[in-house]
Protein backbone atom coordinates (compact mmCIF):
# COMPACT_ATOMS: atom_id res chain seq x y z
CA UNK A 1 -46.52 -22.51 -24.79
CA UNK A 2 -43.41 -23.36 -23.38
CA UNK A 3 -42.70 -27.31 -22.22
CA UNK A 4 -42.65 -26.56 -18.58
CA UNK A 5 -46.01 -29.39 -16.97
CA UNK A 6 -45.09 -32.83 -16.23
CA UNK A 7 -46.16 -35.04 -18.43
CA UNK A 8 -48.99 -37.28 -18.01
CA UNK A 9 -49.20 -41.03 -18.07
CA UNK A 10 -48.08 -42.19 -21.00
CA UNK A 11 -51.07 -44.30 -23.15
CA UNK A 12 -50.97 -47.64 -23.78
CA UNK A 13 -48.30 -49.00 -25.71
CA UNK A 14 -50.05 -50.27 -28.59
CA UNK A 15 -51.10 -46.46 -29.27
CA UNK A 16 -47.40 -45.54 -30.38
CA UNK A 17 -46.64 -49.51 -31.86
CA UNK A 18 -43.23 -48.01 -33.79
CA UNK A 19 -41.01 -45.05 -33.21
CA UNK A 20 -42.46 -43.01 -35.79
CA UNK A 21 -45.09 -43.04 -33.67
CA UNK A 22 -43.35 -42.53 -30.70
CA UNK A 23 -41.99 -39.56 -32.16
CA UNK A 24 -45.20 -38.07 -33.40
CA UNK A 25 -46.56 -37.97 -30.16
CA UNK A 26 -43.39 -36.78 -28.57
CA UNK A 27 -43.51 -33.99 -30.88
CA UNK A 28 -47.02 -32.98 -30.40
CA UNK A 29 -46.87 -33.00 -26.23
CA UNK A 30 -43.54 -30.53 -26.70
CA UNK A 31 -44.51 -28.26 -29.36
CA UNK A 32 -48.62 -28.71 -29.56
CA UNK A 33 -49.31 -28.87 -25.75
CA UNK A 34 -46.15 -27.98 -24.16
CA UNK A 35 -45.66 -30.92 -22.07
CA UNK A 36 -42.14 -32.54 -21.43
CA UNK A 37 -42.52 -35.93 -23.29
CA UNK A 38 -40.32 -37.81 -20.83
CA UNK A 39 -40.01 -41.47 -21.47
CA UNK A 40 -40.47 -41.06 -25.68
CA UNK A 41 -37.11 -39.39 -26.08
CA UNK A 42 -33.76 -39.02 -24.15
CA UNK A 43 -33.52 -36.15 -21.98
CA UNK A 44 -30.76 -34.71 -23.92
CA UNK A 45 -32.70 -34.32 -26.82
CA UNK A 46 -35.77 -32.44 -24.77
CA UNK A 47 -33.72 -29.82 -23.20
CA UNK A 48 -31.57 -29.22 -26.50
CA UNK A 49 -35.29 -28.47 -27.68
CA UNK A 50 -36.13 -26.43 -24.82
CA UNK A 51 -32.83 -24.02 -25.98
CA UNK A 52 -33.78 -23.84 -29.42
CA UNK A 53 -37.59 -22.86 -28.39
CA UNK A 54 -35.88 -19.93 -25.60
CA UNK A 55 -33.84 -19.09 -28.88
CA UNK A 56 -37.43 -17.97 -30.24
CA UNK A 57 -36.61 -20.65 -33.33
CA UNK A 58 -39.79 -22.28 -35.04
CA UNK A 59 -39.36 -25.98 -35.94
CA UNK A 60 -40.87 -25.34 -39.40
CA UNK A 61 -38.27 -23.02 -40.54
CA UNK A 62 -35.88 -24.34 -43.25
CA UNK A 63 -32.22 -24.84 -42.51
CA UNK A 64 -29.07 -23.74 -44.42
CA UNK A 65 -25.71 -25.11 -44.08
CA UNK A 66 -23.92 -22.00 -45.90
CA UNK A 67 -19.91 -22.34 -44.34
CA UNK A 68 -18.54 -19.86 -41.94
CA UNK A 69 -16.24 -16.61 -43.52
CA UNK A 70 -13.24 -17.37 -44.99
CA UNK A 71 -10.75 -16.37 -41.98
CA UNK A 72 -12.97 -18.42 -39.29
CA UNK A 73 -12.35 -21.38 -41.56
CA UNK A 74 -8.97 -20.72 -41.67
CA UNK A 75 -8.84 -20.38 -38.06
CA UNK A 76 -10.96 -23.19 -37.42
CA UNK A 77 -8.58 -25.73 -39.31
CA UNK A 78 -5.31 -23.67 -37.88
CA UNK A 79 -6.31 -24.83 -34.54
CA UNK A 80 -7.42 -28.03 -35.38
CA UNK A 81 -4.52 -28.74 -36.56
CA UNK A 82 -3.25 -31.19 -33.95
CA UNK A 83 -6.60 -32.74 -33.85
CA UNK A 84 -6.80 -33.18 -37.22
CA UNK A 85 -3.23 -34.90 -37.50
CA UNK A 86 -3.69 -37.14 -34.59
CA UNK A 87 -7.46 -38.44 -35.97
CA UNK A 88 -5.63 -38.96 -39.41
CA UNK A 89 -5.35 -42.75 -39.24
CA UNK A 90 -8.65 -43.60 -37.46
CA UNK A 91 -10.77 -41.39 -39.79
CA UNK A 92 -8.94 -43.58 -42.62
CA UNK A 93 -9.70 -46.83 -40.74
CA UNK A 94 -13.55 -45.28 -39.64
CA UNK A 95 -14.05 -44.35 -43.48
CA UNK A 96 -12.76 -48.10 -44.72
CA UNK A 97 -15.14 -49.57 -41.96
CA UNK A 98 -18.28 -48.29 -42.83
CA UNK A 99 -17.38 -47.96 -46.84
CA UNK A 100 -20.58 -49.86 -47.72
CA UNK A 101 -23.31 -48.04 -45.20
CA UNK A 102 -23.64 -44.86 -47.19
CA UNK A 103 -22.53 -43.18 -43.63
CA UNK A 104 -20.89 -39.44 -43.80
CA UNK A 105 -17.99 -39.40 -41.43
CA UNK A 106 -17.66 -35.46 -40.04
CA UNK A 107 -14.90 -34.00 -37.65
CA UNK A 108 -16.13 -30.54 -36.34
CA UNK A 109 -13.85 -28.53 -33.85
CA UNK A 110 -15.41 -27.21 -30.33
CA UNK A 111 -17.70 -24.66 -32.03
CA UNK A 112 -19.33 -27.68 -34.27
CA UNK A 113 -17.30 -25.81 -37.29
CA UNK A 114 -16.50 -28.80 -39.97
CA UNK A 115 -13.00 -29.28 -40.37
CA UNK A 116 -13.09 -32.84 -41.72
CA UNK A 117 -15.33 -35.02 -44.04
CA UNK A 118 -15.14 -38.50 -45.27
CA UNK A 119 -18.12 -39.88 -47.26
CA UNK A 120 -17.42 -43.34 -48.41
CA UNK A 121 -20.12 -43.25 -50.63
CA UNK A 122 -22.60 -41.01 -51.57
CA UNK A 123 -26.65 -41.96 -52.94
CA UNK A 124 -28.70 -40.03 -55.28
CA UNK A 125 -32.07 -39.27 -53.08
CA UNK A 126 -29.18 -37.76 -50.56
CA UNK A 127 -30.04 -33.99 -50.03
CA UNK A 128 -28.68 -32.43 -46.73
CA UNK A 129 -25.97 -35.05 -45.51
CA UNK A 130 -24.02 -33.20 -49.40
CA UNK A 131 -24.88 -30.14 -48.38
CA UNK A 132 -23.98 -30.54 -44.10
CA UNK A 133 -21.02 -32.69 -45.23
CA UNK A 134 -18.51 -29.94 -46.49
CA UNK A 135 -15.14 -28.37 -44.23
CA UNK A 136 -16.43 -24.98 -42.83
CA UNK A 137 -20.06 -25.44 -42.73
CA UNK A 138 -21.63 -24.68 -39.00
CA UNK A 139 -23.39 -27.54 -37.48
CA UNK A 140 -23.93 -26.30 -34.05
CA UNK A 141 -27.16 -26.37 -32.57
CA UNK A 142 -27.41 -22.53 -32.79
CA UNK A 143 -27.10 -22.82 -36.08
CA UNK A 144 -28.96 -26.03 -37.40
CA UNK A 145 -30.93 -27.12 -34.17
CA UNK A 146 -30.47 -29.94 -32.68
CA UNK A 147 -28.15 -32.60 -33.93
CA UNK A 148 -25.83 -34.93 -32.39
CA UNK A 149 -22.85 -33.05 -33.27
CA UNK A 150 -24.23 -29.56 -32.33
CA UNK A 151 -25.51 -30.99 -28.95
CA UNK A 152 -21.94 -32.80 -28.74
CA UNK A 153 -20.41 -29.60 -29.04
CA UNK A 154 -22.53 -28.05 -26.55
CA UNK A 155 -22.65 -30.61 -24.12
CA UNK A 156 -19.35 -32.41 -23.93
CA UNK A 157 -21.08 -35.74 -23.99
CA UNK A 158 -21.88 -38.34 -26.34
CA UNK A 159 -24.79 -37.96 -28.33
CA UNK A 160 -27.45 -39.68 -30.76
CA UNK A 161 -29.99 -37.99 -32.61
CA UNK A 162 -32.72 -40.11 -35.03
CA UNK A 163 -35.11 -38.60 -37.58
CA UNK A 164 -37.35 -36.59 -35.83
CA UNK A 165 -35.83 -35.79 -32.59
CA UNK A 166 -33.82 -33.26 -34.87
CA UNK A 167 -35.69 -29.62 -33.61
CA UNK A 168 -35.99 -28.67 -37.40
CA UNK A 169 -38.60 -30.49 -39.59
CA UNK A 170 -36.54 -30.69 -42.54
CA UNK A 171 -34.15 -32.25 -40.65
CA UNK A 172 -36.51 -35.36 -39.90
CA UNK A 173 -34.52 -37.48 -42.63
CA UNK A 174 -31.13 -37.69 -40.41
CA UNK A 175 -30.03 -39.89 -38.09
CA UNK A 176 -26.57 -39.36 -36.40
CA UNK A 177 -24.63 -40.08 -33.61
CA UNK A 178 -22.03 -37.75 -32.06
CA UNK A 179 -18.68 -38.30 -29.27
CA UNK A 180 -16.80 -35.37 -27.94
CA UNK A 181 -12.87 -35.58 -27.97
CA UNK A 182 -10.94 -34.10 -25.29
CA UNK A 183 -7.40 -32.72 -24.68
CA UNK A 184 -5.49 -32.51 -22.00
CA UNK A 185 -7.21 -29.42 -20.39
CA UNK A 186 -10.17 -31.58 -20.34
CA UNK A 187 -11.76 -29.54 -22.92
CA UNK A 188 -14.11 -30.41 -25.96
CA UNK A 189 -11.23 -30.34 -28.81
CA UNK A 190 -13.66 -31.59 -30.98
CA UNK A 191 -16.54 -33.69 -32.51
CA UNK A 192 -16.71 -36.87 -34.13
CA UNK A 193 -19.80 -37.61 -35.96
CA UNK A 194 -21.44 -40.37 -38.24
CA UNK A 195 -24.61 -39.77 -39.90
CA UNK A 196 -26.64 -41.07 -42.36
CA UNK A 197 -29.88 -39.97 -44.62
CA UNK A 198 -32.81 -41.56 -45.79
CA UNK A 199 -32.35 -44.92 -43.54
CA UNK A 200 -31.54 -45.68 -40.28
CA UNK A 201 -28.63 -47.48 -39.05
CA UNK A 202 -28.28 -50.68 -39.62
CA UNK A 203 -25.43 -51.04 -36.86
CA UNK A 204 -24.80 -49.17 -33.55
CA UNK A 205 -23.74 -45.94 -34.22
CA UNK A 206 -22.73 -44.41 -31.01
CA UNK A 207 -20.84 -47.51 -30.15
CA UNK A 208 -18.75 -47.03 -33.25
CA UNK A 209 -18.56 -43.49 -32.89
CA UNK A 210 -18.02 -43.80 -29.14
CA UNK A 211 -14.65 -46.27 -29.93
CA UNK A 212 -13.54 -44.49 -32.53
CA UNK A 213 -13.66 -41.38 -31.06
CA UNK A 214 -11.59 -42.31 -27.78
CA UNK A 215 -9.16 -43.80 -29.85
CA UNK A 216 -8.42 -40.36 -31.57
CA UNK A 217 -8.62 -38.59 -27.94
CA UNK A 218 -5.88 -40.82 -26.76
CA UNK A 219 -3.69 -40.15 -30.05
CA UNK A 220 -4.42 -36.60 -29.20
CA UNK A 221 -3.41 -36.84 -25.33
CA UNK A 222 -0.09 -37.99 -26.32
CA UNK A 223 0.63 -35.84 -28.81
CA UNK A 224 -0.09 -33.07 -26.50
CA UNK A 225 2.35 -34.05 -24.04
CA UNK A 226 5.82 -33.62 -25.04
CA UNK A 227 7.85 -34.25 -21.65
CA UNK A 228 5.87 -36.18 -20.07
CA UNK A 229 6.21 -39.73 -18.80
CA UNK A 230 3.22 -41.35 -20.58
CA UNK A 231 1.36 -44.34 -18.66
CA UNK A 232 -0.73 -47.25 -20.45
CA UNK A 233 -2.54 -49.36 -18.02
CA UNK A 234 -5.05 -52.13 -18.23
CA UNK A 235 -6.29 -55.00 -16.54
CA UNK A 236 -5.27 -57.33 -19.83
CA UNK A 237 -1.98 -56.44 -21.49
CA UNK A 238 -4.07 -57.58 -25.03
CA UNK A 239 -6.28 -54.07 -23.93
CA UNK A 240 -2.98 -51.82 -23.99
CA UNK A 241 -2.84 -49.95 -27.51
CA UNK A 242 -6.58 -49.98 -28.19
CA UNK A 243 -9.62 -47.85 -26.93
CA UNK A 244 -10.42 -49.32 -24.06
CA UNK A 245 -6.68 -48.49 -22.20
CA UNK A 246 -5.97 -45.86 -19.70
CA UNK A 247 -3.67 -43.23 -20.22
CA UNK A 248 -1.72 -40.79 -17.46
CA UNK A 249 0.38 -38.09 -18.33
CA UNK A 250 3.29 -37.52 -15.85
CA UNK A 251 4.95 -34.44 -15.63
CA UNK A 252 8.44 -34.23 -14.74
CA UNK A 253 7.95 -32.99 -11.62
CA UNK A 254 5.87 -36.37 -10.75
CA UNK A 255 2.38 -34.66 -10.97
CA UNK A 256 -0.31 -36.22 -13.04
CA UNK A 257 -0.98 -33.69 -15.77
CA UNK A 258 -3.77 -35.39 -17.36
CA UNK A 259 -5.48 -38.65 -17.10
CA UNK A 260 -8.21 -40.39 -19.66
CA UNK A 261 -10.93 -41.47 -18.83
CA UNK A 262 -10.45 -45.26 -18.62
CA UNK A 263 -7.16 -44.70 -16.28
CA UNK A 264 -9.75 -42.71 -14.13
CA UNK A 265 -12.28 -45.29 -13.70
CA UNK A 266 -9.46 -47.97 -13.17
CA UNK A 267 -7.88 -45.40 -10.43
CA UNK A 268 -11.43 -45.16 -8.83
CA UNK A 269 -11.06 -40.99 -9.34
CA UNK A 270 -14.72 -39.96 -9.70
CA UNK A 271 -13.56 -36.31 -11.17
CA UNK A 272 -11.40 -33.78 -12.09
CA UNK A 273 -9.27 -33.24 -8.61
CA UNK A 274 -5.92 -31.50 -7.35
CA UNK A 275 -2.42 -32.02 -8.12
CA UNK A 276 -2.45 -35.21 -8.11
CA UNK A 277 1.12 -37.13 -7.47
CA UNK A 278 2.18 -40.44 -9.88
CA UNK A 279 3.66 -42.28 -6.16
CA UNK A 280 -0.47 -41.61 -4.77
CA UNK A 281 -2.09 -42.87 -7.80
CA UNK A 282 0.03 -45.26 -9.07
CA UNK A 283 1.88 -46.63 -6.36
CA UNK A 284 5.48 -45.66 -8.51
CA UNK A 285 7.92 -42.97 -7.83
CA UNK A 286 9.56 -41.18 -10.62
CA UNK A 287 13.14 -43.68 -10.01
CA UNK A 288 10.34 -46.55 -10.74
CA UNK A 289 8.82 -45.15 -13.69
CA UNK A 290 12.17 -44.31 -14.99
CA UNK A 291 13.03 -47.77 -15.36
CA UNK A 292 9.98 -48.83 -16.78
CA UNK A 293 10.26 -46.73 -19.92
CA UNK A 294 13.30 -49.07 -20.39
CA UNK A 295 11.26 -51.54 -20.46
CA UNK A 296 9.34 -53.10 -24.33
CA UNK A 297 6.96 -54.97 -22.71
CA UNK A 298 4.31 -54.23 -20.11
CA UNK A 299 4.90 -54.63 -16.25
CA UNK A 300 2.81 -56.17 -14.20
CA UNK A 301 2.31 -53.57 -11.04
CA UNK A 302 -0.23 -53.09 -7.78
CA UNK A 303 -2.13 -50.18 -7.45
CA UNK A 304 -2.18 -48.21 -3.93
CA UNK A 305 -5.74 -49.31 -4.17
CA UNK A 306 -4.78 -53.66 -4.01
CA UNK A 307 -5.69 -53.50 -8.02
CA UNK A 308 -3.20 -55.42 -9.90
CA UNK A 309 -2.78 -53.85 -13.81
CA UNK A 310 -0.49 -54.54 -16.27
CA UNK A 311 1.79 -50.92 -17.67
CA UNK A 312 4.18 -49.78 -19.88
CA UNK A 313 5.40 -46.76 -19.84
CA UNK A 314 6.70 -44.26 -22.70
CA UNK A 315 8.19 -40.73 -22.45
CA UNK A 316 6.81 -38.22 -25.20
CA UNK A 317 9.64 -35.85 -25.98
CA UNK A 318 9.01 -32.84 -28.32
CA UNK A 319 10.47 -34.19 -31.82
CA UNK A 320 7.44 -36.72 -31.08
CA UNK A 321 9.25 -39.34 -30.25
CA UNK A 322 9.28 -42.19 -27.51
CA UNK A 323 12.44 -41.71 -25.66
CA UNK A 324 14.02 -43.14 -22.40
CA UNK A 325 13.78 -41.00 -19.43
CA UNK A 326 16.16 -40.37 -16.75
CA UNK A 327 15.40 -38.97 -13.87
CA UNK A 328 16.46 -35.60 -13.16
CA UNK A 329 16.08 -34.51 -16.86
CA UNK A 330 13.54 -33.93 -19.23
CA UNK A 331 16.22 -34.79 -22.30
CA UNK A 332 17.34 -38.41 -23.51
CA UNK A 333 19.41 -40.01 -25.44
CA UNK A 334 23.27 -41.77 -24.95
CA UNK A 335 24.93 -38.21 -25.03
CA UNK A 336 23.53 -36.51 -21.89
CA UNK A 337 25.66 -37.86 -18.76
CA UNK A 338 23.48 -39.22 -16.05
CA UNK A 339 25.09 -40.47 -12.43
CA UNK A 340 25.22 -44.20 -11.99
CA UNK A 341 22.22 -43.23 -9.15
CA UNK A 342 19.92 -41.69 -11.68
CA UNK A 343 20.57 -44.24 -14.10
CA UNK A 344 18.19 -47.49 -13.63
CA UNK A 345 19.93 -50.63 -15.06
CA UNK A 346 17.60 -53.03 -17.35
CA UNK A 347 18.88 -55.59 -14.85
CA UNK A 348 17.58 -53.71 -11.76
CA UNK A 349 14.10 -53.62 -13.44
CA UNK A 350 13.85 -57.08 -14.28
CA UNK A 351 14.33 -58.38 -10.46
CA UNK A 352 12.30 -55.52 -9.51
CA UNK A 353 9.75 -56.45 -11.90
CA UNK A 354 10.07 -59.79 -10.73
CA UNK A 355 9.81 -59.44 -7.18
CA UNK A 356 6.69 -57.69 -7.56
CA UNK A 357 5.14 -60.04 -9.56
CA UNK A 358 5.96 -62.73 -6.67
CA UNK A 359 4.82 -60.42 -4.34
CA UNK A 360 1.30 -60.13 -6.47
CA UNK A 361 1.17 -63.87 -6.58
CA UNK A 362 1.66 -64.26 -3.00
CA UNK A 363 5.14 -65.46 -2.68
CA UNK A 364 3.92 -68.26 -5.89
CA UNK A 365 6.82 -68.51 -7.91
CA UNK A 366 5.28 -71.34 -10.42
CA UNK A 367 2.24 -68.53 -11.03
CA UNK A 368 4.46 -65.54 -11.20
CA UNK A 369 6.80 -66.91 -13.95
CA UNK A 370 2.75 -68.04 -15.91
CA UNK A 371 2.03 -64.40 -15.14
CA UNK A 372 5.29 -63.00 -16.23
CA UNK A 373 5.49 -65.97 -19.36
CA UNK A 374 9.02 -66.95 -18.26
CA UNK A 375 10.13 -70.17 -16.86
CA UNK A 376 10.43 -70.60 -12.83
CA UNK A 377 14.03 -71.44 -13.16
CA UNK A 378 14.29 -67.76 -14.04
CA UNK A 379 12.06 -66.68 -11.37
CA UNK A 380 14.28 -68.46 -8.64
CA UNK A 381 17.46 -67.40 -10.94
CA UNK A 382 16.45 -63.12 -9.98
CA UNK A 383 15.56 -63.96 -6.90
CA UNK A 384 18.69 -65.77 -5.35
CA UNK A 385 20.76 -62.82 -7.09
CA UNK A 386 18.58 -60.04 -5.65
CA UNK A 387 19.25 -61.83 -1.69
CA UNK A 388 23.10 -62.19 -2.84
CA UNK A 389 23.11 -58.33 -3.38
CA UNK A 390 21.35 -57.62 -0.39
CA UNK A 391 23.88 -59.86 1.89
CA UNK A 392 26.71 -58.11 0.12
């Protein structure tokens, strides 16, 4: 019978006390009486059931996790490449952070293909997690059912799948949790994925997953966007270089190629849009952010919107390095000539950055030079030189 009714009221509480129970019953309203058992597990989890029942696939069958042929693995790891390279260093620090959980740490590309594994330790009643845990084996949810990474894959959103909610009986002793990474297509580019067998977690998953997993989207943003301008903002200059900062990719031409998820939220852009221009978002031209790659420490500017964030920005050249830009050009470096109006003196972007900061403060020189962690004298210093020039 296929899952289509409402589902009734649920019965008392005490008749489902822990979430084995919970489970049980979830199970028998979907597959016994085919009733939606809303309110026992997350929706996700239901309608990645609902595909594998259309599929015609019974949750008693057993599960293999043979690898794909030869030349998809090939391919698979080919074009993960860049992935793969840019997750290096968090999958090392991942790994080292949950050495003493007995957690497998899998990446899988788009298609839920394995093209990573890290399994800080391994136990001896572990059956699948050896078996799932190996670089070309399929763990989509055509494949295996459903499972965070397979519903990850399929979904494009983060993902947690415990014990039974997998589709597949055998699969009852798993618990996982699943994040998407993105490039800067705003595609899936692939799947990070902790999981565990025989215990639950003792820790949350998808919040470690979740961090983990940005942090490796963001290394992968960047490395995907040689000659652009790119922008770090935050509301704390501590937040800049971790997780939790936003990221804008600036093409030369002063569009927004790309922008992460955090920079979205702090821009108040609800989703994917047009072109997009840096001046509309940001508030800066390309002269302005020109200067600020000049610049080792973050900036504090206004947003168009009245928020005040501090920035730094970087350019991302093609040799992978962080380079200077100058407007005009997408090259850098002492030996290509730029005119004295193109070029942005360090000088020019300290007043500037000053005068903005007074601005900010509302003409408050004593909490500008706090904010900016220089004295006032300097404050007053830029300021009488920046009314000289303009008298002159």
């Amino acid at each position: 019978m296929h899952p289509s009714r409402s589902t009734p009221p649920l019965p008392p509480q005490l008749f489902f006390s822990t979430p084995e129970q919970r489970l049980a019953l979830a199970r028998e309203r979907f597959f016994e009486e085919g009733v939606r058992p809303s309110g026992l597990v997350g929706e996700s989890v239901i309608q990645s059931w609902s595909r594998c029942m259309q599929a015609h696939r019974a949750p008693g069958e057993a599960v293999s996790f043979d690898p794909v042929t030869p030349s998809r693995v090939h391919s698979a790891l080919a074009r993960s490449r860049l992935l793969i390279e840019s997750a290096a260093s968090e999958l090392s620090q991942l790994e080292s952070t949950l050495a003493g959980t007995s957690c497998t740490v899998i990446l899988t590309d788009p298609d839920g293909v394995v093209v990573h594994v890290a399994q800080p330790s391994s136990r001896s009643d572990e059956v699948l997690l050896p078996l799932a845990g190996r670089v070309g084996v399929n763990l989509s949810e055509e494949q295996i059912g459903t499972n965070a990474p397979g519903v990850s894959a399929r979904t494009g959103e983060a993902s947690v799948v415990l014990g039974g909610e997998h589709y597949f009986g055998c699969m009852r002793v798993v618990h996982c949790a699943a994040a998407p990474i993105r490039d800067v297509h705003g595609h899936v580019a692939g799947v990070l994925d902790v999981s565990v067998e025989s215990r639950p977690f003792g820790f949350d998953a998808a919040a470690v997953v979740g961090m983990h997993a940005t942090a490796i989207e963001n290394r992968l943003l960047r490395a995907q966007s040689a000659e652009h301008i790119v922008v770090h903002l935050q509301t704390a200059p501590g937040l800049l270089g971790t997780p939790m900062e936003g990221l804008v990719g600036i093409a030369p031409d002063g569009r927004a190629a790309w922008i992460n998820g955090a920079a979205a939220r702090l821009l108040g852009i609800a989703g994917p849009d047009a072109v997009r221009q840096a001046a509309d978002l940001l508030g800066l031209d390309m002269r302005a952010l020109a200067a600020l790659t000049r610049r080792p420490e973050p900036s504090l500017q206004r947003l168009p919107s009245g928020l005040n964030v501090w920035l730094i920005a970087r350019m991302q050249a093609r040799d992978g390095a962080a380079h200077v830009y100058r407007l005009g050009t997408a090259a850098s470096g002492a030996s290509r000539a730029t005119s004295s109006a193109d070029a942005v003196t360090l000088r020019d972007s300290d007043r500037h950055l000053i005068e903005r900061t007074v601005a900010a403060c509302n003409g408050n020189v004593a909490r500008a030079a706090r904010t900016l962690g220089v004295s006032r004298g300097l404050v007053y210093r830029r300021l009488r030189q920046a009314r000289a020039e303009a008298a002159d």
